[in-house]
Protein backbone atom coordinates (compact mmCIF):
# COMPACT_ATOMS: atom_id res chain seq x y z
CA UNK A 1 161.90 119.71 86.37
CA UNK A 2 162.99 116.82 88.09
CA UNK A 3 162.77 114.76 84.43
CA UNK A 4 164.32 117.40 82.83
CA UNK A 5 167.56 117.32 85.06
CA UNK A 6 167.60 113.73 85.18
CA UNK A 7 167.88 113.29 81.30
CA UNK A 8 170.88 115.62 81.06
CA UNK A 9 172.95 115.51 84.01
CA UNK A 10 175.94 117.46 83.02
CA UNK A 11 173.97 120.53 82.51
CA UNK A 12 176.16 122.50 84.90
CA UNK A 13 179.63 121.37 82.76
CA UNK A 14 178.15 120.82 79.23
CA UNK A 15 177.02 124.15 77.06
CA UNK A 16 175.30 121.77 74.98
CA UNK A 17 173.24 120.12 77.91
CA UNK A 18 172.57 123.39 79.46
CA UNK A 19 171.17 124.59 76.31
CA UNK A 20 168.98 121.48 75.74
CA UNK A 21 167.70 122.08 79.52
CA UNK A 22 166.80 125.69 78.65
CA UNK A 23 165.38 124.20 75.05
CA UNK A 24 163.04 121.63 77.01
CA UNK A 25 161.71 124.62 79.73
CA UNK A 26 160.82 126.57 77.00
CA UNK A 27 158.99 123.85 75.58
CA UNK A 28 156.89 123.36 79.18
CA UNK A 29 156.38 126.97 79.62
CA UNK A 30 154.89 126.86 76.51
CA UNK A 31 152.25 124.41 76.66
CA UNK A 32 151.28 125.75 79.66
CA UNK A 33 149.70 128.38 77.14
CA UNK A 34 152.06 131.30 78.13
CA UNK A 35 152.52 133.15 74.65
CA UNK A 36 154.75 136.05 75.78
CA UNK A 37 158.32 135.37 74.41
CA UNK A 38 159.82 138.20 76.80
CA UNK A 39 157.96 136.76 79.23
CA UNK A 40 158.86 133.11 78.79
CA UNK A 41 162.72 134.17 78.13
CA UNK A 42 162.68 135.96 81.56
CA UNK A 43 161.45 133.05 83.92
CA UNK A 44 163.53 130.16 81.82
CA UNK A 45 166.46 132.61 82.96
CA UNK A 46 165.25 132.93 86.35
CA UNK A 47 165.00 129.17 86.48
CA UNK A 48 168.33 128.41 85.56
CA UNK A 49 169.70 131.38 87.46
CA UNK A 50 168.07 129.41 90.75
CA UNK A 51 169.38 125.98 89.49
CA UNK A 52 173.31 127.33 88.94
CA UNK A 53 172.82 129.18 93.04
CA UNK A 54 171.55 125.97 94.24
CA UNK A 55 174.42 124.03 93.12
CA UNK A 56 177.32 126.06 93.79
């Protein structure tokens, strides 16, 4: 996560870089074998929902 913030660090100011964040958790959440779109969709969102709380 850490790595993932670090290489875009206007993700809370930049659609694009927010976007790219989402695109890379997706990516994680994948290889960790979970196939369930819904599922995958729903804890990215949760993720980023925590993120935006946490720095506001």
């Amino acid at each position: 996560m850490k790595i993932i913030l670090n290489h875009y660090p206007h993700w809370r100011t930049s659609e694009q870089q927010a976007r790219d964040v989402k695109q890379e958790l997706y990516t994680v959440i994948l290889q960790s074998g979970t196939r369930d779109i819904k599922e995958i969709k729903k804890i990215v969102d949760q993720i980023m929902s925590v993120l935006k709380r946490a720095v506001t």
